[in-house]
N, C-alpha and C. Protein backbone atom coordinates (compact mmCIF):
# COMPACT_ATOMS: atom_id res chain seq x y z
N UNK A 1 0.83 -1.19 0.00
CA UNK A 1 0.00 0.00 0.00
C UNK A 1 0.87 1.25 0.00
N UNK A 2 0.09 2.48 -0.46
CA UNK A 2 1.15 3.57 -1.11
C UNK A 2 0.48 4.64 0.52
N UNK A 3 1.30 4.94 0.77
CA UNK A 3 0.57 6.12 2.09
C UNK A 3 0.44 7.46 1.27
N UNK A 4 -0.83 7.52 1.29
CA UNK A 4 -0.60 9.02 0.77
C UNK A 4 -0.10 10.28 1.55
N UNK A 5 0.14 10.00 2.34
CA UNK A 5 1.08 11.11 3.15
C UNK A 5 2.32 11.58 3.18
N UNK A 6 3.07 10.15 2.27
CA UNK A 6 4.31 10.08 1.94
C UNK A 6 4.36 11.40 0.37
N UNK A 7 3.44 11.58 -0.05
CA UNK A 7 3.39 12.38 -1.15
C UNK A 7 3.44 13.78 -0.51
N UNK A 8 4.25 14.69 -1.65
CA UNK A 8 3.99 15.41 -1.35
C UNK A 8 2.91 16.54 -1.94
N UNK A 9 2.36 16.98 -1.30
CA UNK A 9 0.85 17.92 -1.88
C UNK A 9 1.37 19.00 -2.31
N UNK A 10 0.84 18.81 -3.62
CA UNK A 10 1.15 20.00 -4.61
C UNK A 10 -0.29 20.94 -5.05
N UNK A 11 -0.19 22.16 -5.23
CA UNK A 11 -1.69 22.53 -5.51
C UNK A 11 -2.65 22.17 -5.87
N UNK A 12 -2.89 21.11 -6.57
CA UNK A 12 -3.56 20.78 -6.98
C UNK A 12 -3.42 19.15 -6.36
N UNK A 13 -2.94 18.97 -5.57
CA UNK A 13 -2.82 17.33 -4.76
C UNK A 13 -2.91 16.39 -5.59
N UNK A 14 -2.31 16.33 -6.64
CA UNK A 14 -2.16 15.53 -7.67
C UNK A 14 -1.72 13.81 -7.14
N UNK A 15 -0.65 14.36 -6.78
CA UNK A 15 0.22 13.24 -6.14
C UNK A 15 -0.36 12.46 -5.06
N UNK A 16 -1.02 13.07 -4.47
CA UNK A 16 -2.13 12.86 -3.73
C UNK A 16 -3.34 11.63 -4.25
N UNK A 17 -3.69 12.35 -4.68
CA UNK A 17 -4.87 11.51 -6.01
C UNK A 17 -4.27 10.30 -6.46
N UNK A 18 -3.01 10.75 -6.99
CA UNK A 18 -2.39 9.22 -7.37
C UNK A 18 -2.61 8.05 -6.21
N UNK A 19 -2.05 8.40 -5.32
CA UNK A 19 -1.90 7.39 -3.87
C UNK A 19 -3.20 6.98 -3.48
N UNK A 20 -4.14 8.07 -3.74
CA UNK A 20 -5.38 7.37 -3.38
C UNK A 20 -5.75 6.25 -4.62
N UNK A 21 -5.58 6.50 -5.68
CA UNK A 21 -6.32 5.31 -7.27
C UNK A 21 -5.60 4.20 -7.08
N UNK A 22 -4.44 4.12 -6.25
CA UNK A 22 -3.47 2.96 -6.52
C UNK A 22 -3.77 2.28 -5.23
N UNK A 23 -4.22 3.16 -3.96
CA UNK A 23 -4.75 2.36 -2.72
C UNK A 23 -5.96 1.51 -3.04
N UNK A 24 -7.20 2.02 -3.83
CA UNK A 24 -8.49 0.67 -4.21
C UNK A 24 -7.85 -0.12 -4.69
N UNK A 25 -8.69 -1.24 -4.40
CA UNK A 25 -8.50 -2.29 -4.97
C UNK A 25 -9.31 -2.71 -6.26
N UNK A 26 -9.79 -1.56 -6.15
CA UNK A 26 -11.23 -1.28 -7.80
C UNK A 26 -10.54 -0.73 -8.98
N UNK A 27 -8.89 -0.30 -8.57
CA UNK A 27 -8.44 0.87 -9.72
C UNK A 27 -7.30 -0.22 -10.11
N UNK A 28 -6.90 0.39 -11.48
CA UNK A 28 -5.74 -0.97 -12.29
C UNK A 28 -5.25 0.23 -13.58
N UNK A 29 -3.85 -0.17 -12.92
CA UNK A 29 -3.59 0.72 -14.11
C UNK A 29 -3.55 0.15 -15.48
N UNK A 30 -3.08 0.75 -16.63
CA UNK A 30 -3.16 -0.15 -17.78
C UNK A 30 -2.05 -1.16 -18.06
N UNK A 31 -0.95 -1.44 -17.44
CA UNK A 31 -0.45 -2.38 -17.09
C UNK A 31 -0.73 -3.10 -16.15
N UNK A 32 -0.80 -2.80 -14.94
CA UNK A 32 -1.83 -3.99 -14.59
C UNK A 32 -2.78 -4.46 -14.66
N UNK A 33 -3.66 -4.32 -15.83
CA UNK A 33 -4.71 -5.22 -16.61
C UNK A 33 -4.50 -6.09 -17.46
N UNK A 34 -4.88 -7.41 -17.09
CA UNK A 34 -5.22 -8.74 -17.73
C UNK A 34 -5.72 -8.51 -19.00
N UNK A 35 -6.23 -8.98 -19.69
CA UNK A 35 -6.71 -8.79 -20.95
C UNK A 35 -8.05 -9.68 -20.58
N UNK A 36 -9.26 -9.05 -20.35
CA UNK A 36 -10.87 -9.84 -19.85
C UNK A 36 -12.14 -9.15 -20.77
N UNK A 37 -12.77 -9.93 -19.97
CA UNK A 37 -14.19 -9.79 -20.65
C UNK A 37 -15.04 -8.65 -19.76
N UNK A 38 -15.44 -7.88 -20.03
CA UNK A 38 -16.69 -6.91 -19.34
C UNK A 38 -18.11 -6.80 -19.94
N UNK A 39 -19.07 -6.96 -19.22
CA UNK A 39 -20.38 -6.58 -20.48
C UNK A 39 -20.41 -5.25 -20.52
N UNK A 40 -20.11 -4.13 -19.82
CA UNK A 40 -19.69 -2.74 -20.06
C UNK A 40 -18.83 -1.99 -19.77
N UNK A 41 -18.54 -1.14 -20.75
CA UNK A 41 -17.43 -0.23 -20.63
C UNK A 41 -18.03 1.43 -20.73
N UNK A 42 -17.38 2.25 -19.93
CA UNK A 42 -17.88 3.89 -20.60
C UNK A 42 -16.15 4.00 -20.80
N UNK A 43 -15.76 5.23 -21.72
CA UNK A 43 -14.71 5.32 -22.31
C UNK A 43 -14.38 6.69 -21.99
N UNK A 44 -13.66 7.37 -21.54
CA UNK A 44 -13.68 8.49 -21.18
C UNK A 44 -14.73 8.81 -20.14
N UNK A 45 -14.67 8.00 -18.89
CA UNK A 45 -15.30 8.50 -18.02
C UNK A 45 -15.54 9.56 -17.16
N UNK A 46 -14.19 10.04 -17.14
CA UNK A 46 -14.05 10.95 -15.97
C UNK A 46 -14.16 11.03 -14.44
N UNK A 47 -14.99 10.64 -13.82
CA UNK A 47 -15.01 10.58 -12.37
C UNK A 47 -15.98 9.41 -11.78
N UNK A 48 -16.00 8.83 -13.29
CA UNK A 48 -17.05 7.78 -13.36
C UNK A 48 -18.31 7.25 -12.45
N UNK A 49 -19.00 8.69 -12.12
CA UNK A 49 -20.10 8.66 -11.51
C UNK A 49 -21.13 7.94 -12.03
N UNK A 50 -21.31 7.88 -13.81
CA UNK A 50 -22.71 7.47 -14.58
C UNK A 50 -21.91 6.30 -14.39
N UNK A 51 -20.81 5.23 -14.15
CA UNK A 51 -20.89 4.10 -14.22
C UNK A 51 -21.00 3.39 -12.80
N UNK A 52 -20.67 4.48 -11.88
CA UNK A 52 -20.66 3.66 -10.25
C UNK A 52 -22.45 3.65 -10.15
N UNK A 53 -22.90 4.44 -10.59
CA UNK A 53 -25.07 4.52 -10.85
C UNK A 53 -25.14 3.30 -11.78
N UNK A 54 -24.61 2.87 -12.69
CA UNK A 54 -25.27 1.59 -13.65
C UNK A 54 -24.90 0.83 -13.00
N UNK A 55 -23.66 0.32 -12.35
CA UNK A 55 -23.29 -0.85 -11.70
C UNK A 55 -24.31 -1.22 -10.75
N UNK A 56 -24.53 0.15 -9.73
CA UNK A 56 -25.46 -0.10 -8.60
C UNK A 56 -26.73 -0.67 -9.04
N UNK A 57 -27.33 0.23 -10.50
CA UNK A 57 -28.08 -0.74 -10.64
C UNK A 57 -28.53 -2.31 -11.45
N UNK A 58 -27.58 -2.36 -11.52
CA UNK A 58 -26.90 -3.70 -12.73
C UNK A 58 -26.14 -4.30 -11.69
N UNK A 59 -26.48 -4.92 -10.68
CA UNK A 59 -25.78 -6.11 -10.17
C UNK A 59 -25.14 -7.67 -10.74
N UNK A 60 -25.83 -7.62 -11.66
CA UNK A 60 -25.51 -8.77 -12.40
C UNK A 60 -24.77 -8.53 -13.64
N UNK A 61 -24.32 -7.48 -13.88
CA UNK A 61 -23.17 -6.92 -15.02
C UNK A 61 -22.18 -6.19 -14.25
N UNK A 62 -20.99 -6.89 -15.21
CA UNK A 62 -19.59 -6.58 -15.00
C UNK A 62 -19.46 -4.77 -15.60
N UNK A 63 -18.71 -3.92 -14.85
CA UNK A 63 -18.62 -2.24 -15.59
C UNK A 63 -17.11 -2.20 -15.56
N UNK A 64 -16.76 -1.28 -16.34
CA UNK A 64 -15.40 -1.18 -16.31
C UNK A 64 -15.40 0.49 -16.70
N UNK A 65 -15.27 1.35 -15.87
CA UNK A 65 -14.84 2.99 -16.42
C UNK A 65 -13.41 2.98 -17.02
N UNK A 66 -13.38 3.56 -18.06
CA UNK A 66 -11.76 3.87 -18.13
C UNK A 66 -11.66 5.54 -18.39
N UNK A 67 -10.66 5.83 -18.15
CA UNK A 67 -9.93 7.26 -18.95
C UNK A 67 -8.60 7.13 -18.22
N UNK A 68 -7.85 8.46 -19.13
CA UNK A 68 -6.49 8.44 -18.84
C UNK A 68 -6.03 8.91 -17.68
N UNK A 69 -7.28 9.27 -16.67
CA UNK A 69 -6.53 10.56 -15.90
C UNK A 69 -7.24 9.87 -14.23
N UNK A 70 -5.74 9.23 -13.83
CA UNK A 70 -6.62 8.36 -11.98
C UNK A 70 -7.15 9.39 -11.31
N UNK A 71 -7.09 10.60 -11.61
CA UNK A 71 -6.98 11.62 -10.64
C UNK A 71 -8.31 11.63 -10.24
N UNK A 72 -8.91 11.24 -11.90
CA UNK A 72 -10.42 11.67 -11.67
C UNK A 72 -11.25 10.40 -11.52
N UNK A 73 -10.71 8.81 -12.12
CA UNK A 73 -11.40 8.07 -11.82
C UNK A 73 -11.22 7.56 -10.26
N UNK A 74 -10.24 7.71 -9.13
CA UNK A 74 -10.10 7.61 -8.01
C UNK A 74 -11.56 8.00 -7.22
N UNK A 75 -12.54 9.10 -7.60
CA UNK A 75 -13.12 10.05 -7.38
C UNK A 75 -14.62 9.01 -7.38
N UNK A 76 -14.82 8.19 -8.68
CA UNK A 76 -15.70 7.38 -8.85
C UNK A 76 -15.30 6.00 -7.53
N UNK A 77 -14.12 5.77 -8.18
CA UNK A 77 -13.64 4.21 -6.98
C UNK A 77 -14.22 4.10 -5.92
N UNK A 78 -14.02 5.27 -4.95
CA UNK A 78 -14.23 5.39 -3.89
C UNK A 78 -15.76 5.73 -3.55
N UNK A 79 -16.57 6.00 -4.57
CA UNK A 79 -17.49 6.49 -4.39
C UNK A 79 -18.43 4.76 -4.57
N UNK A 80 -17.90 3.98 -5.31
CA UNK A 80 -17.79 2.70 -5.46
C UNK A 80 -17.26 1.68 -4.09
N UNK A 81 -16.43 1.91 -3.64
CA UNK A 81 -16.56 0.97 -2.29
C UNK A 81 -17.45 1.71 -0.66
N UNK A 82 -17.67 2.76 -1.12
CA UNK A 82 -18.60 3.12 -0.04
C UNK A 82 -20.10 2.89 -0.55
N UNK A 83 -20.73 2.30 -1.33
CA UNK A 83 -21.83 1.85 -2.36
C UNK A 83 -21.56 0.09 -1.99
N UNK A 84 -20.27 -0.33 -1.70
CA UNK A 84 -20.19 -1.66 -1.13
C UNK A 84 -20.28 -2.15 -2.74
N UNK A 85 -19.84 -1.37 -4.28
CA UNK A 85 -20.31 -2.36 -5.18
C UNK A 85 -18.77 -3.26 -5.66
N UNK A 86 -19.20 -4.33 -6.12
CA UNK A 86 -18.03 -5.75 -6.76
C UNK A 86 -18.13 -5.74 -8.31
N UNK A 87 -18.81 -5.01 -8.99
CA UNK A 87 -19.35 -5.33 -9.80
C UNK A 87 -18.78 -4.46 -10.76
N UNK A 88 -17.72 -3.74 -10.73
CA UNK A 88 -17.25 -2.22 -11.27
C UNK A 88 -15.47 -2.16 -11.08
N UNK A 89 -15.20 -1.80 -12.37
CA UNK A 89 -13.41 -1.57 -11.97
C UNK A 89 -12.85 -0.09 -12.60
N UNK A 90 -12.31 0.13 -12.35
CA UNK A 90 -11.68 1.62 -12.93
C UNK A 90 -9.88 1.45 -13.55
N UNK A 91 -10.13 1.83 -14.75
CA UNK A 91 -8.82 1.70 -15.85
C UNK A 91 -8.50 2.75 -16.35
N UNK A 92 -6.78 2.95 -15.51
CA UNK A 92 -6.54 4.18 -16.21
C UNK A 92 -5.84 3.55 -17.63
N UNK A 93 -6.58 4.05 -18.37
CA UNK A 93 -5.31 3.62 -20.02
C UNK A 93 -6.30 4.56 -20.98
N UNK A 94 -5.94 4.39 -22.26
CA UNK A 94 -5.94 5.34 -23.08
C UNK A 94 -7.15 4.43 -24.09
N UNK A 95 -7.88 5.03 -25.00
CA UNK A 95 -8.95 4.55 -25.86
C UNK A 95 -8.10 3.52 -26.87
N UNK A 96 -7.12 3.77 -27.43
CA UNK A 96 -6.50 3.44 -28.23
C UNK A 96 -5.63 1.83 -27.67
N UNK A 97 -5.52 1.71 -26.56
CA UNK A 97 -5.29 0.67 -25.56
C UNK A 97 -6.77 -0.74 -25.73
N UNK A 98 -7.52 -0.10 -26.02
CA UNK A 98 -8.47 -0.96 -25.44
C UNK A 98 -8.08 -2.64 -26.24
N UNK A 99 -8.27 -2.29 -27.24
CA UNK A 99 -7.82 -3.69 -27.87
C UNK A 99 -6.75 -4.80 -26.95
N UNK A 100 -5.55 -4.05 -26.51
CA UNK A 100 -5.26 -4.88 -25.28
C UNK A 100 -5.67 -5.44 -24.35
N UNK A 101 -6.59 -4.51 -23.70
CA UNK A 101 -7.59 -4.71 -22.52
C UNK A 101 -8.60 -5.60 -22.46
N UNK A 102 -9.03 -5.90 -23.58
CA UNK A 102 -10.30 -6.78 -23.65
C UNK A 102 -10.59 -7.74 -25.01
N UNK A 103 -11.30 -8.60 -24.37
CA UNK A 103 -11.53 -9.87 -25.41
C UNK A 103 -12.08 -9.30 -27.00
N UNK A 104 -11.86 -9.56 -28.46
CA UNK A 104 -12.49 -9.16 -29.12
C UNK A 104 -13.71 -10.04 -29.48
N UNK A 105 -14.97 -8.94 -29.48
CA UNK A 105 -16.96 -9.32 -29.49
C UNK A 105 -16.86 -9.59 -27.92
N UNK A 106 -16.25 -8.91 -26.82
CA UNK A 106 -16.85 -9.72 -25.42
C UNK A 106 -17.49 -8.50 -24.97
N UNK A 107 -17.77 -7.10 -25.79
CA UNK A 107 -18.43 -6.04 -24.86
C UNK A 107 -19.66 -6.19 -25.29
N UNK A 108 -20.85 -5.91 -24.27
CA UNK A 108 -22.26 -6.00 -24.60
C UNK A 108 -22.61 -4.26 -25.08
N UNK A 109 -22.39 -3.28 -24.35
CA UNK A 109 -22.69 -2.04 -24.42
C UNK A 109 -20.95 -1.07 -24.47
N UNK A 110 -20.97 -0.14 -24.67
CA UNK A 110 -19.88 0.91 -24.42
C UNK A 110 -20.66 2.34 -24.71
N UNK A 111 -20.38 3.33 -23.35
CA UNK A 111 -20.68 4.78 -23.27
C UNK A 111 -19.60 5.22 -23.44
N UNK A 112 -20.50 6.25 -24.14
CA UNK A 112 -19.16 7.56 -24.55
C UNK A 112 -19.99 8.57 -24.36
N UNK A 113 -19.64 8.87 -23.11
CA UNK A 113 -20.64 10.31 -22.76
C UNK A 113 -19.71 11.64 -22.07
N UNK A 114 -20.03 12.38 -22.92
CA UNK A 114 -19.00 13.84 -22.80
C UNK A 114 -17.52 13.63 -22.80
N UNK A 115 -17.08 13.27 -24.06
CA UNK A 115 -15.84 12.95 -24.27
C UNK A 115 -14.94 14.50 -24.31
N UNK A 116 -13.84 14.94 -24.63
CA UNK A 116 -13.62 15.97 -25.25
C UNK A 116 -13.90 16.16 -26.78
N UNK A 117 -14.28 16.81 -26.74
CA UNK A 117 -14.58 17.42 -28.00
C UNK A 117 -13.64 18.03 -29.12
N UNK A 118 -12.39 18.07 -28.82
CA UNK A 118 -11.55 18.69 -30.07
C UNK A 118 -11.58 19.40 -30.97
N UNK A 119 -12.47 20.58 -30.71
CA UNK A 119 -13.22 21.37 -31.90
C UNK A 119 -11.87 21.53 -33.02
N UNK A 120 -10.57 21.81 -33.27
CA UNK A 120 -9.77 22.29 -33.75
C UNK A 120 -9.97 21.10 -35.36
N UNK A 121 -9.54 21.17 -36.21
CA UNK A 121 -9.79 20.52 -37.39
C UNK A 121 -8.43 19.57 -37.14
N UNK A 122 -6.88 20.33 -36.82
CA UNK A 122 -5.60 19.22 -36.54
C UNK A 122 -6.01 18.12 -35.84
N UNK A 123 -7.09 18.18 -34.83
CA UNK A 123 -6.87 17.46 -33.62
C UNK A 123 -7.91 16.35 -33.65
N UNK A 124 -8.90 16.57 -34.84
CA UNK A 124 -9.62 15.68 -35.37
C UNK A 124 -9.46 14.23 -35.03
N UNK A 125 -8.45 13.68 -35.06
CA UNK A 125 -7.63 12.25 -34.98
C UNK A 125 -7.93 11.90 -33.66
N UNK A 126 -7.81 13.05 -32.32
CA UNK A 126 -7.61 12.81 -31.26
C UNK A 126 -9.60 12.35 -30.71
N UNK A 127 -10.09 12.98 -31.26
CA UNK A 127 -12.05 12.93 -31.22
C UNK A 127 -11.90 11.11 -31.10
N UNK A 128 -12.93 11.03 -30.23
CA UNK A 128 -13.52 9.83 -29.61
C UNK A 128 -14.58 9.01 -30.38
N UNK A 129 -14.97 9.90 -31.30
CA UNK A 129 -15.69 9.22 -32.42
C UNK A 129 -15.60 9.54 -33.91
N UNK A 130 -13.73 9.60 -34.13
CA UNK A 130 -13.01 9.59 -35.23
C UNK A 130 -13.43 8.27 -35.67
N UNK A 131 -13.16 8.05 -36.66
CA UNK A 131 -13.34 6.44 -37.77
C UNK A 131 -12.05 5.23 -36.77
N UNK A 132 -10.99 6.08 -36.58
CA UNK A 132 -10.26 5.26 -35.88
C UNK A 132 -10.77 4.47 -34.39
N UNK A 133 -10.61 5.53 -33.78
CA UNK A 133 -11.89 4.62 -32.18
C UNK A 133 -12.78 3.63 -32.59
N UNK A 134 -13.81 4.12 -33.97
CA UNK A 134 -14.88 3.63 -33.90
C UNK A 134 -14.87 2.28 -34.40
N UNK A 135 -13.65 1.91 -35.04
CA UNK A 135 -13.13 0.36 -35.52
C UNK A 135 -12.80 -0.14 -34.30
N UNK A 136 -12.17 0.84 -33.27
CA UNK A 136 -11.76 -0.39 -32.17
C UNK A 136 -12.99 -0.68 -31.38
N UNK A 137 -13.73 0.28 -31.40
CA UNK A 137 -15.26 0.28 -30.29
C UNK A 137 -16.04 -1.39 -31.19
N UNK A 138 -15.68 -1.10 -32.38
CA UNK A 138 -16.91 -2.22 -33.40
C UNK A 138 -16.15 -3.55 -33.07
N UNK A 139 -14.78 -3.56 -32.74
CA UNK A 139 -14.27 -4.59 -33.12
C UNK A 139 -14.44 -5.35 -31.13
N UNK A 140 -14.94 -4.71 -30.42
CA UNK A 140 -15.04 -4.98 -28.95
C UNK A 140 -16.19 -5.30 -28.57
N UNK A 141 -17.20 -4.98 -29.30
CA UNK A 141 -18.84 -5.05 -29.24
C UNK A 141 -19.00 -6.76 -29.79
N UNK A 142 -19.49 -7.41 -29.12
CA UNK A 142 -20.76 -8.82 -29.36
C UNK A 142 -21.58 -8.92 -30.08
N UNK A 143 -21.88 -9.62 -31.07
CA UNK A 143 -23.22 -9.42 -31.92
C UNK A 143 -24.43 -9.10 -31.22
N UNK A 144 -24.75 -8.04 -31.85
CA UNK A 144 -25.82 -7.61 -31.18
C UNK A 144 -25.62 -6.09 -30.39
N UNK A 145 -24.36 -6.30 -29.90
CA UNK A 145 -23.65 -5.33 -29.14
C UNK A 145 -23.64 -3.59 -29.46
């Protein structure tokens, strides 16, 4: 276990945040993820509140939040073992990762809700529902999915 006290707090308690995502036992970074099956994923979660609410009410489905940033899925985790839920994991890794992460056809659903937006035309590539994502999202989805 990481003490978060041993960090030191920076304005924004970053370091902080870290020590807390790596203390659950709900959070995995993208190296330490197995390569598994989930029936859902949201992708860019953020603080993964809309997925610690589906889990709660989806007991019988596996959730998996991901985004790149523990700072903010730590925020969901915890909000997740005080909810007492088993049913929910939090992944920091990147969209472009996922293919590692998970079985291909083993996702039932995937959210993408309030991704960034990239208005800029360069940055196009970086959008969450570029042609690129959307091959890896198709290629992770179940018939039917």
């Amino acid at each position: 276990m990481i003490d978060p006290k041993e960090f030191v707090i920076t304005r924004k308690r970053k370091k902080y945040k870290f020590a807390k995502f790596a203390n659950s036992p709900l959070c995995f970074e993208y190296e330490q993820w197995s390569k598994s099956v989930a029936d859902v994923i949201e992708v860019g979660a953020g603080t993964a509140l809309f997925s610690v609410e589906l889990a709660a009410r989806n007991p019988d489905k596996t959730f998996v939040a991901i985004d790149d940033k523990a700072d903010r899925l730590q925020k969901g985790a915890y909000a997740a073992e005080e909810k007492g839920l088993t049913n929910i994991r939090f992944l920091r890794a990147r969209a472009d990762q996922l293919t590692d992460c998970f079985q291909p056809g083993s996702i039932e659903t995937i959210w993408l809700t309030f991704a960034d937006p990239f208005p800029k035309r360069r940055s196009a590539g970086r959008r969450m529902t570029h042609p690129t994502f959307l091959k890896i999202y198709q290629s992770l989805l179940c018939q039917g999915g």
